[in-house]
PDB file of N, CA and C in Angstrom:
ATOM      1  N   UNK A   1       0.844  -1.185   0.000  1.00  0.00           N
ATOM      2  CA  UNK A   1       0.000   0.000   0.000  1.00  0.00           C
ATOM      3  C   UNK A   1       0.887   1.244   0.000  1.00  0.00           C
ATOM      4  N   UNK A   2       0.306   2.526  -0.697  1.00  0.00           N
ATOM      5  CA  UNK A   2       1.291   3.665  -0.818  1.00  0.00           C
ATOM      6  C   UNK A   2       0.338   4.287  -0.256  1.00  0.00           C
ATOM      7  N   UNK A   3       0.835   5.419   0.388  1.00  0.00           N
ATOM      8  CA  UNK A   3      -0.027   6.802   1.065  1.00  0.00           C
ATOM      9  C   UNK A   3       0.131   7.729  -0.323  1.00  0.00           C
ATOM     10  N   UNK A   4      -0.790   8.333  -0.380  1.00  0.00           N
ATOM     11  CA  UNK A   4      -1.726   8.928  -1.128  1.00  0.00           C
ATOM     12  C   UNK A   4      -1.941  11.000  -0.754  1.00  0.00           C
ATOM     13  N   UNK A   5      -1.599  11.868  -0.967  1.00  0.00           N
ATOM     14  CA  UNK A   5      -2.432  13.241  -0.762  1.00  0.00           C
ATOM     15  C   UNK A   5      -3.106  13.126  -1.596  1.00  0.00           C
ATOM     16  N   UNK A   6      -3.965  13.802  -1.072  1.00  0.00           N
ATOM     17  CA  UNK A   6      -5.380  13.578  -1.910  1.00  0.00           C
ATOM     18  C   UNK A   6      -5.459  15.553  -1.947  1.00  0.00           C
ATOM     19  N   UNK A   7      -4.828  16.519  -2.443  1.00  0.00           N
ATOM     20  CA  UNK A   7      -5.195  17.807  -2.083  1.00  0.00           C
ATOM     21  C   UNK A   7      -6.242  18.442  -2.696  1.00  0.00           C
ATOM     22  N   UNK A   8      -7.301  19.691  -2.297  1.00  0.00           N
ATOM     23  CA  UNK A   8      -8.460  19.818  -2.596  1.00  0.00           C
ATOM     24  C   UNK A   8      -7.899  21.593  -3.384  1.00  0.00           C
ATOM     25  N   UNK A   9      -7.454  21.636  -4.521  1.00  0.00           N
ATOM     26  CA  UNK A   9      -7.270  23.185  -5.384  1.00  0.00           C
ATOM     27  C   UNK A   9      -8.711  24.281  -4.902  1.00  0.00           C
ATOM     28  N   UNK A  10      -8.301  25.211  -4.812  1.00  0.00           N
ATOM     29  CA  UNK A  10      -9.247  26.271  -4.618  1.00  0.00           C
ATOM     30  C   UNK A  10      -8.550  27.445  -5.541  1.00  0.00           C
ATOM     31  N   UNK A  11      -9.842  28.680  -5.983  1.00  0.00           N
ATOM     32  CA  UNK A  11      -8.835  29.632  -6.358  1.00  0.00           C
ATOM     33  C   UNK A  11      -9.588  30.794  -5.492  1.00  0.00           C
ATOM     34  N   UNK A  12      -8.920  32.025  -5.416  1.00  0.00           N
ATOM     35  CA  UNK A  12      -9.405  32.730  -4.189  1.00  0.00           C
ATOM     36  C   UNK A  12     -10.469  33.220  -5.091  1.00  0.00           C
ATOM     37  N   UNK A  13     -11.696  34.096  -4.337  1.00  0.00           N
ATOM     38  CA  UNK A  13     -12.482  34.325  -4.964  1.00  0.00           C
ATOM     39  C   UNK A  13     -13.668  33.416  -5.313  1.00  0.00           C
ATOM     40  N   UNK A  14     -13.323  31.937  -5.613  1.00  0.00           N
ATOM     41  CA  UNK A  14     -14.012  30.730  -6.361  1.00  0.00           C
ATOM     42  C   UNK A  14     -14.932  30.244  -4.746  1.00  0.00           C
ATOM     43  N   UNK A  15     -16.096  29.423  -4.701  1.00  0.00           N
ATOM     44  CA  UNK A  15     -16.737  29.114  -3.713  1.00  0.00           C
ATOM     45  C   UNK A  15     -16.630  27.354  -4.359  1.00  0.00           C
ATOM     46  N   UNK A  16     -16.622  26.690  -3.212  1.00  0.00           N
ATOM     47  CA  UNK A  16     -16.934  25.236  -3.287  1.00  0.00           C
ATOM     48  C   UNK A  16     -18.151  24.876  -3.631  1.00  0.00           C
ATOM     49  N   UNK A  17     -18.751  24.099  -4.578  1.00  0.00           N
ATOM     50  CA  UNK A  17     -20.217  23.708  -4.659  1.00  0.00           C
ATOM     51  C   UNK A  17     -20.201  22.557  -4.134  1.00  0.00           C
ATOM     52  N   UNK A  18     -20.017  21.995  -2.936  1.00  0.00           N
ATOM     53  CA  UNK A  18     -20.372  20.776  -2.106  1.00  0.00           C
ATOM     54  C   UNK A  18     -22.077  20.446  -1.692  1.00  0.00           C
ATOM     55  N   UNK A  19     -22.225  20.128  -1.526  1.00  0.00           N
ATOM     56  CA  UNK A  19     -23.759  19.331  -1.173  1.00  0.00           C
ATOM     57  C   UNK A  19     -23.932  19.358   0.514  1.00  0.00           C
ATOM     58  N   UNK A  20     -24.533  19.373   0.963  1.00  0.00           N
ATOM     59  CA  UNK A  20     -24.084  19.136   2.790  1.00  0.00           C
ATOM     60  C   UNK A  20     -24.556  17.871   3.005  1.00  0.00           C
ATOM     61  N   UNK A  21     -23.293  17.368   3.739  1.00  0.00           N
ATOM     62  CA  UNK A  21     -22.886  16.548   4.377  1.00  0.00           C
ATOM     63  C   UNK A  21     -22.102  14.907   3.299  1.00  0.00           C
ATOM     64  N   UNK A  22     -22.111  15.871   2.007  1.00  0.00           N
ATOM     65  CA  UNK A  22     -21.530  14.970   0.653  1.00  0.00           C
ATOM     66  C   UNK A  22     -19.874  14.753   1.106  1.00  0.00           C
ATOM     67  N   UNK A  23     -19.089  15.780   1.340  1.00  0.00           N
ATOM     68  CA  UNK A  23     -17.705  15.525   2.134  1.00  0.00           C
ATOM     69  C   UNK A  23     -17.701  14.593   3.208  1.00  0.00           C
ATOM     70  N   UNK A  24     -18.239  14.764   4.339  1.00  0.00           N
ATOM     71  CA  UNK A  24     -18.747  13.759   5.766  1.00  0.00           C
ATOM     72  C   UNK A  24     -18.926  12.337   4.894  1.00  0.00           C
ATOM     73  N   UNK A  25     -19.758  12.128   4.403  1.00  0.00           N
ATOM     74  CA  UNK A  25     -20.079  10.909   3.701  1.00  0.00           C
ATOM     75  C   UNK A  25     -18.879   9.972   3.318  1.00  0.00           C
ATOM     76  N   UNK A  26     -18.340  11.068   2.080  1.00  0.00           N
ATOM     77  CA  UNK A  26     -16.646  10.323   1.562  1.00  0.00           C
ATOM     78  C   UNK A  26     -15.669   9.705   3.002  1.00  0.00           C
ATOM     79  N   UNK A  27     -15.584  10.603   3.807  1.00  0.00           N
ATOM     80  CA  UNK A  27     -14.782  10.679   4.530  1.00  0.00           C
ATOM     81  C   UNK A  27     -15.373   9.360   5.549  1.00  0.00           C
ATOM     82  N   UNK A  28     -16.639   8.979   6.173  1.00  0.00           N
ATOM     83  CA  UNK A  28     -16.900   7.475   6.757  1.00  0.00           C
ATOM     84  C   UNK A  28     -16.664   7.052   5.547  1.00  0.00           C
ATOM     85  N   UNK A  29     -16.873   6.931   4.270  1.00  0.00           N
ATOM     86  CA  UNK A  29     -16.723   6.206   3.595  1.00  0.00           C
ATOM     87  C   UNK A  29     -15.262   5.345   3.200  1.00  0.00           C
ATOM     88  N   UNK A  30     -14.382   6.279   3.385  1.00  0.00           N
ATOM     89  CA  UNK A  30     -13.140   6.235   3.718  1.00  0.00           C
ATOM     90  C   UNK A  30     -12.729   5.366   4.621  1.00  0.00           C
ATOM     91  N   UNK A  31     -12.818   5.816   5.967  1.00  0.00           N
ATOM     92  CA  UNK A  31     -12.746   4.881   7.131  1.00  0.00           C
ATOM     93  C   UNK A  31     -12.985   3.776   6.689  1.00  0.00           C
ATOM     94  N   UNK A  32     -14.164   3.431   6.414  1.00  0.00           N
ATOM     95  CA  UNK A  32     -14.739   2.369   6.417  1.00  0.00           C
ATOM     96  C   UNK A  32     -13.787   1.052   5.574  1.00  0.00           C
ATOM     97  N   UNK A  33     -13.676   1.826   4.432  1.00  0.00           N
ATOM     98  CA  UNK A  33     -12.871   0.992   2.781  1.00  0.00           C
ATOM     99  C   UNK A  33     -11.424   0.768   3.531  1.00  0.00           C
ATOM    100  N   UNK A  34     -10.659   1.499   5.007  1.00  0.00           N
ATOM    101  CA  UNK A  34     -10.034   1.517   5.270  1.00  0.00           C
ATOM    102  C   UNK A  34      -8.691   2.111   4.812  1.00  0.00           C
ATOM    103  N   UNK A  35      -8.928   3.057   3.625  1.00  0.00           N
ATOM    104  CA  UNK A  35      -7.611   4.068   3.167  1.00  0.00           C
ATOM    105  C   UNK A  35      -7.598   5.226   4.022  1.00  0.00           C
ATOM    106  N   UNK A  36      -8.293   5.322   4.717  1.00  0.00           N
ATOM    107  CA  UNK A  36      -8.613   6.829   5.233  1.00  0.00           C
ATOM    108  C   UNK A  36      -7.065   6.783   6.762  1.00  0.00           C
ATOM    109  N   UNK A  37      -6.310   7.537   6.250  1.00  0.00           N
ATOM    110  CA  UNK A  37      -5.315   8.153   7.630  1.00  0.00           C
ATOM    111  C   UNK A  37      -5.652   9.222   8.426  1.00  0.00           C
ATOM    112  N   UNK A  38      -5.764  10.551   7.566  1.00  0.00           N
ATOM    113  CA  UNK A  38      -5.832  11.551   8.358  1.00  0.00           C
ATOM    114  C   UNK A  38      -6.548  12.713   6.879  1.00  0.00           C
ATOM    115  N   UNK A  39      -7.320  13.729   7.689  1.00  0.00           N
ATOM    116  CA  UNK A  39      -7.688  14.141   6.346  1.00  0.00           C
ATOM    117  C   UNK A  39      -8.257  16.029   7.389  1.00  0.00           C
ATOM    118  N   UNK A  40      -8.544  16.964   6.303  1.00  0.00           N
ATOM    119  CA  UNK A  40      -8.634  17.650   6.837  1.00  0.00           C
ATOM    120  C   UNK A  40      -9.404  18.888   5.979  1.00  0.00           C
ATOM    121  N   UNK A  41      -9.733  20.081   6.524  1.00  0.00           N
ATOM    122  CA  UNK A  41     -10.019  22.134   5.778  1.00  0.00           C
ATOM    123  C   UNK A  41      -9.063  22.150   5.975  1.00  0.00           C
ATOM    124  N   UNK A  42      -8.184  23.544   6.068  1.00  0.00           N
ATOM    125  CA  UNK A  42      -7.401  24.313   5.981  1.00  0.00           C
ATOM    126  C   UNK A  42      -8.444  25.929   5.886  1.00  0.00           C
ATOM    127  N   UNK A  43      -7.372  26.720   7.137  1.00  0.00           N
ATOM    128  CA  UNK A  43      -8.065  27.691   7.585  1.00  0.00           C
ATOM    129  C   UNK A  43      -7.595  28.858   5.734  1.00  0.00           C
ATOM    130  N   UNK A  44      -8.326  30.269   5.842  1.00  0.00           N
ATOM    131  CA  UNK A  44      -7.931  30.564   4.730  1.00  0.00           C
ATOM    132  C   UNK A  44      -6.345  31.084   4.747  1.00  0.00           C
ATOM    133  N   UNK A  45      -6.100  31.138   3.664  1.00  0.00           N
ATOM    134  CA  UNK A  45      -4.587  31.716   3.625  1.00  0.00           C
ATOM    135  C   UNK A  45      -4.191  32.452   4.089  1.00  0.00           C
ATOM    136  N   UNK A  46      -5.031  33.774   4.127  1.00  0.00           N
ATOM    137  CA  UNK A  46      -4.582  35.377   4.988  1.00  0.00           C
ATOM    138  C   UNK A  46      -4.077  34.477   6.091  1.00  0.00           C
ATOM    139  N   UNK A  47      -4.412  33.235   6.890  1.00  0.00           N
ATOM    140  CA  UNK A  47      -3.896  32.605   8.354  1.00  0.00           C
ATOM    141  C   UNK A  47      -2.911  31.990   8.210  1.00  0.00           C
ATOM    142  N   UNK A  48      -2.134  31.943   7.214  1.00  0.00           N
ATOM    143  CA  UNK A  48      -0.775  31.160   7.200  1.00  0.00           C
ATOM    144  C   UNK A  48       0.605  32.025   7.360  1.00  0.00           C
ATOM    145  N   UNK A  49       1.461  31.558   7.584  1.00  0.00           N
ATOM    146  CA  UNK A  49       2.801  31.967   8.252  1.00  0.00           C
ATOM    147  C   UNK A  49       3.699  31.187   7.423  1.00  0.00           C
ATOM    148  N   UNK A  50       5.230  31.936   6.943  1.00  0.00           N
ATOM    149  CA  UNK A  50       6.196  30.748   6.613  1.00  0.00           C
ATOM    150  C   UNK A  50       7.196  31.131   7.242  1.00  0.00           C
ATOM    151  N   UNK A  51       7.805  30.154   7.629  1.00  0.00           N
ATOM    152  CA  UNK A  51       9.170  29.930   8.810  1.00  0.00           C
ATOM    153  C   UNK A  51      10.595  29.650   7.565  1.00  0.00           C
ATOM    154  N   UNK A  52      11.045  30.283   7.885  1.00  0.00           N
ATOM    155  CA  UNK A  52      12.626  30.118   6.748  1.00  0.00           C
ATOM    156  C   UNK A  52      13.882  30.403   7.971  1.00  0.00           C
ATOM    157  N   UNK A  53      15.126  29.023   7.435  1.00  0.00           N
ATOM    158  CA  UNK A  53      15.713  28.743   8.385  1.00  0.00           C
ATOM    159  C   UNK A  53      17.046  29.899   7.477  1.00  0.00           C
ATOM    160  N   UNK A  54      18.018  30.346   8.110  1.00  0.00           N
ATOM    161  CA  UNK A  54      18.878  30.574   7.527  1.00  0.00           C
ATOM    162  C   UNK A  54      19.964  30.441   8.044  1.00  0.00           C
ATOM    163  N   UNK A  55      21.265  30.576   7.336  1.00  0.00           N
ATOM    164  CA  UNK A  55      22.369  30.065   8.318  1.00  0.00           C
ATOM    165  C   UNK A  55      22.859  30.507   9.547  1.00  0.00           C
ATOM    166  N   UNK A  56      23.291  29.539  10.853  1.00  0.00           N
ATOM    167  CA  UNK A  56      23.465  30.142  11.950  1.00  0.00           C
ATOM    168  C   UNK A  56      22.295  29.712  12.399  1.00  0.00           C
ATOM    169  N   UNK A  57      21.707  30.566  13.685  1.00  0.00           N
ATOM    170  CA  UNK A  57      20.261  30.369  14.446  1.00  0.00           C
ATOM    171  C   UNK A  57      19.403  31.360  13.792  1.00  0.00           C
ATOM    172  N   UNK A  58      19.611  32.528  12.631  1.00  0.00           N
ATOM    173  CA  UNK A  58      18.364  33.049  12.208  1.00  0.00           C
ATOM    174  C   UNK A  58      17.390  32.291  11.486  1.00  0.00           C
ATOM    175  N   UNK A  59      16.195  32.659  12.160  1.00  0.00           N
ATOM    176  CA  UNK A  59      14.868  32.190  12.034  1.00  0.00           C
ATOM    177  C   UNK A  59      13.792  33.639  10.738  1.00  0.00           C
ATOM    178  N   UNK A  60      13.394  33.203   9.955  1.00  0.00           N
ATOM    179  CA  UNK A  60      12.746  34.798   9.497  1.00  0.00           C
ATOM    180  C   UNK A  60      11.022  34.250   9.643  1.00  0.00           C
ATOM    181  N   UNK A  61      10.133  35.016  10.325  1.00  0.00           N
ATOM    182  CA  UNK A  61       8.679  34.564   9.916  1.00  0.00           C
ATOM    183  C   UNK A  61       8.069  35.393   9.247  1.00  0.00           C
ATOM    184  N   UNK A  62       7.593  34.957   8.310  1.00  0.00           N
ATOM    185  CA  UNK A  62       6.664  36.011   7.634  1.00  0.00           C
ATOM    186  C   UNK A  62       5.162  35.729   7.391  1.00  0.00           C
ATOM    187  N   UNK A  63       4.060  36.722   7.148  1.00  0.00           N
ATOM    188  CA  UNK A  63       2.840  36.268   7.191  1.00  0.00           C
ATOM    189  C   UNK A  63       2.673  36.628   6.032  1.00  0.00           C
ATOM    190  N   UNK A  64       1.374  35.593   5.566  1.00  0.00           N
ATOM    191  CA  UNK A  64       1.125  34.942   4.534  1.00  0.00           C
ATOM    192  C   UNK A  64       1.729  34.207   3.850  1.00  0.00           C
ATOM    193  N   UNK A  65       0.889  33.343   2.654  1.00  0.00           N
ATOM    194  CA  UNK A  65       1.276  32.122   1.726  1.00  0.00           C
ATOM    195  C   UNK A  65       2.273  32.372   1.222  1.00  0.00           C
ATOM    196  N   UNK A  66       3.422  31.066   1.478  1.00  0.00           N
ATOM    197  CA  UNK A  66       4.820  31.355   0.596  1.00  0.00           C
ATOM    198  C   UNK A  66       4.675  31.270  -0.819  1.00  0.00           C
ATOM    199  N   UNK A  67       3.278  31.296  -1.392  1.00  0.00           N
ATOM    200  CA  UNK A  67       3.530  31.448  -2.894  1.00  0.00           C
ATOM    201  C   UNK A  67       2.324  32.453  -3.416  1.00  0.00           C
ATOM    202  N   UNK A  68       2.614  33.380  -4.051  1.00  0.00           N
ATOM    203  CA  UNK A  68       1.810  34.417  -3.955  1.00  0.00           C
ATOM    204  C   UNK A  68       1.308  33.638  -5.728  1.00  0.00           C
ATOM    205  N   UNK A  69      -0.431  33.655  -5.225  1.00  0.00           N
ATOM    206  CA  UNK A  69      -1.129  32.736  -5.998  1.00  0.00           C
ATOM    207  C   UNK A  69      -2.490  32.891  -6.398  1.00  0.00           C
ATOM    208  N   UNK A  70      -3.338  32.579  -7.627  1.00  0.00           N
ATOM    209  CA  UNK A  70      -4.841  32.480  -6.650  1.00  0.00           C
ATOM    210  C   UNK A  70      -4.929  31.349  -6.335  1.00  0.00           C
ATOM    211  N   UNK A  71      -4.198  30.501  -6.679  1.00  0.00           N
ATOM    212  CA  UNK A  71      -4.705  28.932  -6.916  1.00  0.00           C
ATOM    213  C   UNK A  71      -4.097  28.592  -4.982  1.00  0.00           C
ATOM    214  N   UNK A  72      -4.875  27.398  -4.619  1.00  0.00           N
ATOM    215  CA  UNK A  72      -4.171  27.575  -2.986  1.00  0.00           C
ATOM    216  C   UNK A  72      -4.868  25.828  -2.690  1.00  0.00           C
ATOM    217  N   UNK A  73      -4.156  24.959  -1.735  1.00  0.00           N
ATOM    218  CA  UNK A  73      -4.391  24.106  -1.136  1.00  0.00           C
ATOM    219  C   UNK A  73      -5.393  24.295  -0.251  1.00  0.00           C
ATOM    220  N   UNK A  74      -6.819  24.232  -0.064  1.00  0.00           N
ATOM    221  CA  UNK A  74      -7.669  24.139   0.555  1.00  0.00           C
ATOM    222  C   UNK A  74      -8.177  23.079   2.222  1.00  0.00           C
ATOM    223  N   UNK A  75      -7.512  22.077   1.551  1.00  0.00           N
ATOM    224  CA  UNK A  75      -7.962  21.111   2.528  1.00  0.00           C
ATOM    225  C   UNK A  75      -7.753  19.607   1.734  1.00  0.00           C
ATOM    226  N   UNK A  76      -7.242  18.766   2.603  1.00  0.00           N
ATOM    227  CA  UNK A  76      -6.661  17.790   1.571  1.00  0.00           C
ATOM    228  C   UNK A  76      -6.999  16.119   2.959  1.00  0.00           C
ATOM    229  N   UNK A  77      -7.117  15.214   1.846  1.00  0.00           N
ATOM    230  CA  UNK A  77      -6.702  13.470   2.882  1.00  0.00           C
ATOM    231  C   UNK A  77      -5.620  12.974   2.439  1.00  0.00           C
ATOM    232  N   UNK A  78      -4.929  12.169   3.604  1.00  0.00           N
ATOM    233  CA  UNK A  78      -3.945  11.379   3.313  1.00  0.00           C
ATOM    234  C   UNK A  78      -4.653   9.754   3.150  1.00  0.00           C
ATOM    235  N   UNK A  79      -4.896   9.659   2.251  1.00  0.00           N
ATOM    236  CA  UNK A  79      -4.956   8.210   2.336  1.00  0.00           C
ATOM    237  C   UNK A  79      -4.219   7.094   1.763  1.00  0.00           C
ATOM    238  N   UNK A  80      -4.235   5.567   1.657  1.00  0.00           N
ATOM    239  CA  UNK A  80      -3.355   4.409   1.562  1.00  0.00           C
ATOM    240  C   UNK A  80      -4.114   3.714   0.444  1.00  0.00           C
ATOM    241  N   UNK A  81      -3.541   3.709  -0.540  1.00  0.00           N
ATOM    242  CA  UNK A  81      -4.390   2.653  -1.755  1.00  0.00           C
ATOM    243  C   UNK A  81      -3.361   2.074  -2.635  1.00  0.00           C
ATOM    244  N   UNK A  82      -3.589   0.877  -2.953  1.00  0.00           N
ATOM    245  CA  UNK A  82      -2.722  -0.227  -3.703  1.00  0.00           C
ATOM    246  C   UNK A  82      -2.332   0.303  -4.810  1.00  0.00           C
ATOM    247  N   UNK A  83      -2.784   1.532  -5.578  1.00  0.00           N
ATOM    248  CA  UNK A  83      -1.835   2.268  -6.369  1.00  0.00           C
ATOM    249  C   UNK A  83      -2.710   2.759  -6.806  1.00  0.00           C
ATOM    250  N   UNK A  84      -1.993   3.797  -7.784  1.00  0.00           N
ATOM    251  CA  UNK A  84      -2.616   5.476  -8.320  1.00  0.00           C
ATOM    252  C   UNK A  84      -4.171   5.734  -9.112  1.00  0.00           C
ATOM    253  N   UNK A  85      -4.534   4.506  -9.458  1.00  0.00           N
ATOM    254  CA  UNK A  85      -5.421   4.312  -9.877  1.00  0.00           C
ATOM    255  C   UNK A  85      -6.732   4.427  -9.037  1.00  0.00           C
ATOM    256  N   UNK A  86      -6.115   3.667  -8.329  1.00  0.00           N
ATOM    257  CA  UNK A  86      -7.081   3.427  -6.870  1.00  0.00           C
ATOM    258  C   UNK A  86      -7.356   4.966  -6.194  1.00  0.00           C
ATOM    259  N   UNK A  87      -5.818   5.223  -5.389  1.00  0.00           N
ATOM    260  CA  UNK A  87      -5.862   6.820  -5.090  1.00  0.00           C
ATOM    261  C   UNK A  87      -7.458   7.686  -6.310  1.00  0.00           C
ATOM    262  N   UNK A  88      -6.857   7.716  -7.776  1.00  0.00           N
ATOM    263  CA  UNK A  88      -7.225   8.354  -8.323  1.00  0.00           C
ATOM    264  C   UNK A  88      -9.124   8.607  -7.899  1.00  0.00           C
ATOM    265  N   UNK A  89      -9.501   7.152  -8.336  1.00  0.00           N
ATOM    266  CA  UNK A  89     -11.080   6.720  -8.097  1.00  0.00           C
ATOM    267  C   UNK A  89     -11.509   7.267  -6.203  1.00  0.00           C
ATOM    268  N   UNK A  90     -10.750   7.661  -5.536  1.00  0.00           N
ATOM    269  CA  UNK A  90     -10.810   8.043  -4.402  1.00  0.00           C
ATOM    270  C   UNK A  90     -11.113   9.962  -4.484  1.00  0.00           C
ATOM    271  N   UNK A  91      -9.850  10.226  -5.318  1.00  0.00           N
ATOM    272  CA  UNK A  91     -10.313  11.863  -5.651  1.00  0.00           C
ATOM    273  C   UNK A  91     -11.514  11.899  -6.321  1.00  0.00           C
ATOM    274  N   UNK A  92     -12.061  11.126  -7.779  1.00  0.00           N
ATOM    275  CA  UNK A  92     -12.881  11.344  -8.184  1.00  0.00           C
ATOM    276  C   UNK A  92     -14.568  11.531  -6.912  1.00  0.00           C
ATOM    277  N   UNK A  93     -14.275  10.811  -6.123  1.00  0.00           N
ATOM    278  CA  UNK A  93     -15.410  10.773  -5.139  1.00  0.00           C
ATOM    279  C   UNK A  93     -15.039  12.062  -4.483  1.00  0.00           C
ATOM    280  N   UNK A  94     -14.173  12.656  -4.206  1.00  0.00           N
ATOM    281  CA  UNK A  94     -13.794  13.348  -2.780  1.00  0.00           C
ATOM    282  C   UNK A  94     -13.975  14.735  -3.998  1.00  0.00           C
ATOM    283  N   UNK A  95     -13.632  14.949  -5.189  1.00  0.00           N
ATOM    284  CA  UNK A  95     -14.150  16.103  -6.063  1.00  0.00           C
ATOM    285  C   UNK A  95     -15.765  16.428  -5.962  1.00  0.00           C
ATOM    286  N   UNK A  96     -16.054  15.212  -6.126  1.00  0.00           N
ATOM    287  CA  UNK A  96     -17.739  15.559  -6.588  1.00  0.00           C
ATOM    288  C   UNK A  96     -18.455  15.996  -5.213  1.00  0.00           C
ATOM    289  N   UNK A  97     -17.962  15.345  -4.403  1.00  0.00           N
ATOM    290  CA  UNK A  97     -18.579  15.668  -3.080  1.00  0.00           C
ATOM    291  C   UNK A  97     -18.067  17.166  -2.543  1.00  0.00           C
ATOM    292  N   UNK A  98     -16.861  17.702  -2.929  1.00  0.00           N
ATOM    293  CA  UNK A  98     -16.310  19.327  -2.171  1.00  0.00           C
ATOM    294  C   UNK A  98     -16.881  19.881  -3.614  1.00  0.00           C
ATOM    295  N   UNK A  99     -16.912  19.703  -4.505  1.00  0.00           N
ATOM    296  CA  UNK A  99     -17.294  20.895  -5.888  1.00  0.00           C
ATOM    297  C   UNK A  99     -15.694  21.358  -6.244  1.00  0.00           C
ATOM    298  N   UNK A 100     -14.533  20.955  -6.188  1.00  0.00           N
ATOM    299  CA  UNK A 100     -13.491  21.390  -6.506  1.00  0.00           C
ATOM    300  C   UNK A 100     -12.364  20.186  -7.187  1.00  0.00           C
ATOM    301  N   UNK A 101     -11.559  20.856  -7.868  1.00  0.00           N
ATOM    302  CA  UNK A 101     -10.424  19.371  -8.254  1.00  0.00           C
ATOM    303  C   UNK A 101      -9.749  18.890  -7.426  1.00  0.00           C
ATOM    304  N   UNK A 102      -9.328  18.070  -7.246  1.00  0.00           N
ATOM    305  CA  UNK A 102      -8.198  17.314  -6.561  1.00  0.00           C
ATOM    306  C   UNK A 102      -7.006  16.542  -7.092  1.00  0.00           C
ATOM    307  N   UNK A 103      -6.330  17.135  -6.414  1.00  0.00           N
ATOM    308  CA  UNK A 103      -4.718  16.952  -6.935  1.00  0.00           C
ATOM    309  C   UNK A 103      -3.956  15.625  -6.466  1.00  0.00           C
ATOM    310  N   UNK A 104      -3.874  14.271  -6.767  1.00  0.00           N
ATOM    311  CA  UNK A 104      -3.195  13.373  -6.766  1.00  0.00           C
ATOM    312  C   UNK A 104      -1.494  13.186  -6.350  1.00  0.00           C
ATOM    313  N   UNK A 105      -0.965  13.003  -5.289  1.00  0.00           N
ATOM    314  CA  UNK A 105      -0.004  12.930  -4.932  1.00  0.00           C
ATOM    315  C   UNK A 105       1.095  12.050  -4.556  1.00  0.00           C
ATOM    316  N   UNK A 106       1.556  10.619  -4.681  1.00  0.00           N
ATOM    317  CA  UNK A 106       2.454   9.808  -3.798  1.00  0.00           C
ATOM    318  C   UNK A 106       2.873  10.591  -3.031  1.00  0.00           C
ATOM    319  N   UNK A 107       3.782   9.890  -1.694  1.00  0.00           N
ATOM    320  CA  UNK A 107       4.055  10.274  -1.218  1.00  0.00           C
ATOM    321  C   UNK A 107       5.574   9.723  -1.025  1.00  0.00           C
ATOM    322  N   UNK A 108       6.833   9.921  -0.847  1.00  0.00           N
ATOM    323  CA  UNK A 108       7.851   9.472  -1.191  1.00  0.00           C
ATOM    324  C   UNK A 108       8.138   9.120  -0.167  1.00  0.00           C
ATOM    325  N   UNK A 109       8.294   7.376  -0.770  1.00  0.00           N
ATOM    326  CA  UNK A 109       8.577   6.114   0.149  1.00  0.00           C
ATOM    327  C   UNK A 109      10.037   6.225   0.661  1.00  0.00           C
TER     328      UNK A 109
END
């Protein structure tokens, strides 16, 4: 079995057309099929921070997304499936249910 991101694309501006309680669903559904690890939203971007190490003990933090974008990681699952195919048929469910694409990932073994 390979672990899987499953990430959910947003663009700013754009709204999710989800169904209520169509995400919840995937997600027991998940559990259940047993790929499901860990899965999650993501707060909006204005709430993110990036930490950059530099040489020595300087630390620099800065606020907001380290990639100035519209396109942005929304909320994503990690899950475990016998290969990409599988993963794939997993986004296709987890798209239709948030109203957004999902981005297919391994994860390096």
């Amino acid at each position: 079995m390979t672990q899987y991101l499953l990430g959910v694309q947003m663009v700013d501006g754009e709204s999710a057309e989800s169904a209520p309680g169509a995400v919840e669903a995937v997600n027991q559904d998940m559990v259940a099929q047993g790929v499901w690890v860990f899965g999650g939203g993501l707060e909006p971007r204005s709430t993110a921070s990036v930490v950059r190490a530099h040489k020595g003990n300087d630390v620099l933090v800065t606020d907001g997304p380290f990639v100035e974008s519209k396109e942005y990681m929304a909320g994503f699952w990690v899950i475990e499936a016998q290969d990409v195919e599988a993963a794939q048929s997993w986004a296709a469910r987890a798209s239709k249910a948030c109203g957004r694409p999902i981005e297919v990932t391994p994860f390096d073994a």
